[in-house]
C-alpha atoms as a PDB file:
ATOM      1  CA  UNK A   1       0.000   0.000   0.000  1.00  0.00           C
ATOM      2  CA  UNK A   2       1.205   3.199  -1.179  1.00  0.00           C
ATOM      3  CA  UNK A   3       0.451   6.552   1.187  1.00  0.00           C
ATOM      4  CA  UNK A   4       0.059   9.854  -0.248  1.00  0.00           C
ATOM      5  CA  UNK A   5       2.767  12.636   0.984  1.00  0.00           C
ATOM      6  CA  UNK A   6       1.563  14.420   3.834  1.00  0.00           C
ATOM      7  CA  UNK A   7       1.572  17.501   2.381  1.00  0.00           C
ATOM      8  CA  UNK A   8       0.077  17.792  -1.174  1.00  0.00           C
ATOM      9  CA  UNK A   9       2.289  19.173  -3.772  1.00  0.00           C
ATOM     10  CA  UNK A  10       5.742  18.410  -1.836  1.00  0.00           C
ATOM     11  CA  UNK A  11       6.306  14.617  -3.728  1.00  0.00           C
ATOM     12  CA  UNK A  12       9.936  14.223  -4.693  1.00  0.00           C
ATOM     13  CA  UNK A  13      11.207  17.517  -2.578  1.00  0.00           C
ATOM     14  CA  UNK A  14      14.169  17.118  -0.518  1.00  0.00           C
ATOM     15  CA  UNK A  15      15.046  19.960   2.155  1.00  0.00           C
ATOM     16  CA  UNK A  16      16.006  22.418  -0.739  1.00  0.00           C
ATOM     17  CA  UNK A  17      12.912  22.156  -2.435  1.00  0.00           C
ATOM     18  CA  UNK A  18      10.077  24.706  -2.782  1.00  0.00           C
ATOM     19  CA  UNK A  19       9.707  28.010  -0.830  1.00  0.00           C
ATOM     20  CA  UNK A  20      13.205  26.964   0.855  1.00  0.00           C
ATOM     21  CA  UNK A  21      15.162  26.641  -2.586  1.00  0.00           C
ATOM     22  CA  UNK A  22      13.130  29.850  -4.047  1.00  0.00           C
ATOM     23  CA  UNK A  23      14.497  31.864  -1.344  1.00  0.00           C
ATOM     24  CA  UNK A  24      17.524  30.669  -1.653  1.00  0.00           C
ATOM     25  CA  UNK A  25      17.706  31.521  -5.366  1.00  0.00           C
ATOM     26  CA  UNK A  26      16.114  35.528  -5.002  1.00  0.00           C
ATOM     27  CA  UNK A  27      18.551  38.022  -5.727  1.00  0.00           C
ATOM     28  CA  UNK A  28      19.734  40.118  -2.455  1.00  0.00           C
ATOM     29  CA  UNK A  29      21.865  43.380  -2.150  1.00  0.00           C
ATOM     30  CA  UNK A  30      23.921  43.698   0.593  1.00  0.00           C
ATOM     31  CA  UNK A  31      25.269  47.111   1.618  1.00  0.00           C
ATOM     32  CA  UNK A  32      27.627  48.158   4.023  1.00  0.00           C
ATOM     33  CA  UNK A  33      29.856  51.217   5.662  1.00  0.00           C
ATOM     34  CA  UNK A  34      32.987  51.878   6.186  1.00  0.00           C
ATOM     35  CA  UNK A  35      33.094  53.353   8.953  1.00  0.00           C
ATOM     36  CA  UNK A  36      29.650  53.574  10.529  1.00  0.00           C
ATOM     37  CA  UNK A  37      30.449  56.161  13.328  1.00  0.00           C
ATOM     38  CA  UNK A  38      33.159  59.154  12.552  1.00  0.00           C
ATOM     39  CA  UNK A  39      34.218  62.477  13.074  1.00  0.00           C
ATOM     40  CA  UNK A  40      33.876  65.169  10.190  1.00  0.00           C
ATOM     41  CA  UNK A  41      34.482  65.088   7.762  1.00  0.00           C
ATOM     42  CA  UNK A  42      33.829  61.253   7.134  1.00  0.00           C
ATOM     43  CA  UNK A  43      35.351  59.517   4.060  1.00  0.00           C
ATOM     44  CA  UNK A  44      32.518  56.553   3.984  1.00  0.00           C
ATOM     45  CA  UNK A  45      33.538  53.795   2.006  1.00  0.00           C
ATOM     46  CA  UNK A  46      29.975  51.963   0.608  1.00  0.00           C
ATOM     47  CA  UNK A  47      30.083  48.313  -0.767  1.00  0.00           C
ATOM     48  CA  UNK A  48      27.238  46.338  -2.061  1.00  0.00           C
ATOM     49  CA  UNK A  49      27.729  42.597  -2.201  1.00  0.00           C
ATOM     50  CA  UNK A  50      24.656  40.795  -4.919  1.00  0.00           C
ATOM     51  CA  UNK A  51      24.086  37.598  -4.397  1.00  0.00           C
ATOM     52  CA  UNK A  52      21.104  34.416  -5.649  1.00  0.00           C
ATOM     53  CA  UNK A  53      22.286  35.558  -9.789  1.00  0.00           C
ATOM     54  CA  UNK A  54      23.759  33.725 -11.633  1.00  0.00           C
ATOM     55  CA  UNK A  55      27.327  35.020 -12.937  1.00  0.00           C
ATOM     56  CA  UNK A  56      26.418  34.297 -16.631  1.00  0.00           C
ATOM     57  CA  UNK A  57      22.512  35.602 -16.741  1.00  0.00           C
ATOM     58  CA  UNK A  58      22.520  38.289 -19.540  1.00  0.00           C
ATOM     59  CA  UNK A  59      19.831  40.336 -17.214  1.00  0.00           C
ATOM     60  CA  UNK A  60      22.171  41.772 -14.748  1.00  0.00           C
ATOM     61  CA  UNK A  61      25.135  41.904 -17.267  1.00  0.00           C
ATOM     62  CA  UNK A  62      26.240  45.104 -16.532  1.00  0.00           C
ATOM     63  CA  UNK A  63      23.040  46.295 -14.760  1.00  0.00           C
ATOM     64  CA  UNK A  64      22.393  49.488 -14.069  1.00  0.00           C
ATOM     65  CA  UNK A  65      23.384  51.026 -11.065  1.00  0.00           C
ATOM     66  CA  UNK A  66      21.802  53.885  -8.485  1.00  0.00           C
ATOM     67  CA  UNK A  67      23.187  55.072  -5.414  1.00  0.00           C
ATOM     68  CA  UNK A  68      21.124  57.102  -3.075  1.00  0.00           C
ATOM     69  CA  UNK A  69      22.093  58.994  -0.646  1.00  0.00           C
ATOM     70  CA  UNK A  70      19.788  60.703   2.271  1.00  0.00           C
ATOM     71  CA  UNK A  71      21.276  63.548   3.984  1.00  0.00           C
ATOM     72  CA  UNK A  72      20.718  64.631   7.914  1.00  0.00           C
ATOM     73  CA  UNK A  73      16.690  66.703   7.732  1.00  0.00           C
ATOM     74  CA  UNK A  74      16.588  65.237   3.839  1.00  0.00           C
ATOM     75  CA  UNK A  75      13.480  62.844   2.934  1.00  0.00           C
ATOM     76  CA  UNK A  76      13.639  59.411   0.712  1.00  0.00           C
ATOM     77  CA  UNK A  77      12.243  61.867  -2.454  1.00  0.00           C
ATOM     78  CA  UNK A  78      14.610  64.835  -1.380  1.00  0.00           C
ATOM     79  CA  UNK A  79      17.809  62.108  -1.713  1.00  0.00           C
ATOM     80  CA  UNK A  80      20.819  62.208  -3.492  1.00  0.00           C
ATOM     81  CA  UNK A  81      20.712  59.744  -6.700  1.00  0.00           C
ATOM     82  CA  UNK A  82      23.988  58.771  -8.770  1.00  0.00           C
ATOM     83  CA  UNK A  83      22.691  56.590 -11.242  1.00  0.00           C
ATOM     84  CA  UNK A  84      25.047  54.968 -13.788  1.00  0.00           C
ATOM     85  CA  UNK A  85      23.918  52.882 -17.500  1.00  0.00           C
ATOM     86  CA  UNK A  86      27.019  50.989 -18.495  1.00  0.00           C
ATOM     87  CA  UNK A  87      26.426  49.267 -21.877  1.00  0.00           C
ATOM     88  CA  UNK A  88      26.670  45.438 -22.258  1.00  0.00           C
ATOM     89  CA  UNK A  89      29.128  46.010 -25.457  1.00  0.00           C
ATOM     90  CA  UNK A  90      30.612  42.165 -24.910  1.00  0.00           C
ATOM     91  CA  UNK A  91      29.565  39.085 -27.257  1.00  0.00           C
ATOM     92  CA  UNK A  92      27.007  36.857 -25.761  1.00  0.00           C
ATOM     93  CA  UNK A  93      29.420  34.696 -24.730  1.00  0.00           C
ATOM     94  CA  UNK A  94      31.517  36.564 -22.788  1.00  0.00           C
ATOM     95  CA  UNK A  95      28.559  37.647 -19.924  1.00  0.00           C
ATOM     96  CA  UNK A  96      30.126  37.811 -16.477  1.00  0.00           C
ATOM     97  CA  UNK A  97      27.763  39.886 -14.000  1.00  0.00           C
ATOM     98  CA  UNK A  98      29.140  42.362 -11.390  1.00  0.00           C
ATOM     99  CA  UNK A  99      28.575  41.093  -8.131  1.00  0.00           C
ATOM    100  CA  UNK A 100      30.668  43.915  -6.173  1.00  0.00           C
ATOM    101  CA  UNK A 101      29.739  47.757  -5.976  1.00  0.00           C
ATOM    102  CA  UNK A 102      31.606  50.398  -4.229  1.00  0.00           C
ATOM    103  CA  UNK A 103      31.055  54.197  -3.633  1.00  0.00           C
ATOM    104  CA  UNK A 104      32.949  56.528  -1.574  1.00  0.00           C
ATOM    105  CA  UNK A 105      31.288  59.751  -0.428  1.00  0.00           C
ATOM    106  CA  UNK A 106      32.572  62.481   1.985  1.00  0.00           C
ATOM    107  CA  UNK A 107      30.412  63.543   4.683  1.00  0.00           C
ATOM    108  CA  UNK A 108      31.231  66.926   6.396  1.00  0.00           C
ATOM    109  CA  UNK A 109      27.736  68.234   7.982  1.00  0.00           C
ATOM    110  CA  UNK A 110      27.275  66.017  11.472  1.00  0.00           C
ATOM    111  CA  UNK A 111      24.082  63.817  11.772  1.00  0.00           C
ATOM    112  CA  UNK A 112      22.600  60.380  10.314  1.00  0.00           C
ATOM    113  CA  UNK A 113      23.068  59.535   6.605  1.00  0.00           C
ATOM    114  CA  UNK A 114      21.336  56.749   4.870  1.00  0.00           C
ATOM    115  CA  UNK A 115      22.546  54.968   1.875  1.00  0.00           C
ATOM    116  CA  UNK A 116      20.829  52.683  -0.342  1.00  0.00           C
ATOM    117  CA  UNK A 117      22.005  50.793  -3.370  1.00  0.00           C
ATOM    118  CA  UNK A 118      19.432  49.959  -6.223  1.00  0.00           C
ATOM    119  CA  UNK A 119      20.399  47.312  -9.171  1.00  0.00           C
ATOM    120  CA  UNK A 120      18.306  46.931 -12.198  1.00  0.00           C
ATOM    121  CA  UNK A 121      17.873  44.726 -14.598  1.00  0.00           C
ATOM    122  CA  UNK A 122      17.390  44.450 -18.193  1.00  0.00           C
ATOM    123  CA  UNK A 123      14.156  43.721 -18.061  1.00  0.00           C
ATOM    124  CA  UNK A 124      13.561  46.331 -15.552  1.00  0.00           C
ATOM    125  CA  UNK A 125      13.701  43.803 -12.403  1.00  0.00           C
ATOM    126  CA  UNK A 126      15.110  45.622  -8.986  1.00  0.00           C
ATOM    127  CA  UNK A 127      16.775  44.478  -6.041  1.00  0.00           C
ATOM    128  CA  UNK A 128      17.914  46.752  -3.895  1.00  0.00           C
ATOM    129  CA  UNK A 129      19.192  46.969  -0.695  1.00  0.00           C
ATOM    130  CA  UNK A 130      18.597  48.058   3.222  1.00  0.00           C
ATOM    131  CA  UNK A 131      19.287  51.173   3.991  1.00  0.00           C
ATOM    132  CA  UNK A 132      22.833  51.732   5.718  1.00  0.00           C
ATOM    133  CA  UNK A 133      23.550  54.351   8.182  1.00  0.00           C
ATOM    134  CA  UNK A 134      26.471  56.337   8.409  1.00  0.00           C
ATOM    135  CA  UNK A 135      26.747  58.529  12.041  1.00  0.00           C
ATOM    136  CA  UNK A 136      28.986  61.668  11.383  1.00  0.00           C
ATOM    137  CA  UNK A 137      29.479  63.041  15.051  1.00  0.00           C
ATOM    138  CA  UNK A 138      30.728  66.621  15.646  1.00  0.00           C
ATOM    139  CA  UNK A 139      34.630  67.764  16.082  1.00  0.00           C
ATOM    140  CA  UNK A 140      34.052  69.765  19.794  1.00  0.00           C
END
């Protein structure tokens, strides 16, 4: 006798399978600061780590790119955007995706800065990061 799965749908799924393995496989953005916490002016040092793409998908072959930058008493719309369109000028072939991104901005008014790194797609698809906060603390 032969007993259907437990749970409907799940029949030949190991631990990886399913919502587990789709997780797994969604593109993230990672950003971090370098330093966090400084005196001005601060020389922050941003780096955005993508991960869950595949190194050869022709979709984030050289993606575009926008860094945004909050300032202290700025709002998300009021934000600083550097946006940058490389052109995919390669053969097919040759596709390698960019899976590092680094900014350096210097902050010289104290107060809380947020960052934010946005990378898009081809087809228009997004991932972008959390916000990262960079403290600049007064010289007294």
């Amino acid at each position: 006798m032969v007993l259907p799965p437990a749970y409907p749908g799940t029949e030949g799924r190991g631990k990886e399978g399913g919502a587990a393995r789709e997780e797994k496989e969604k593109p993230r953005l990672r950003l971090t600061a370098d330093p966090a916490v400084g005196f001005t002016p601060v020389t922050a040092i941003l780096t955005g780590h993508l991960t869950g793409v595949d190194l050869h998908d022709p979709n984030f072959c050289h993606a575009a790119v926008t860094w945004v930058r909050i300032d202290p008493g700025q709002t998300e719309d009021d934000g600083f955007r550097i946006r940058e369109d490389p052109a995919c000028l390669h053969p097919e072939e040759e596709i390698s995706v960019e899976v590092s991104f680094t900014r350096t901005f210097v902050l010289t008014r104290p107060g809380s800065y947020l960052a934010r790194l946005v990378i898009e797609g081809r087809d228009g698809s997004r991932v972008q990061s959390g916000y990262t906060k960079v403290q600049v603390l007064r010289v007294q």
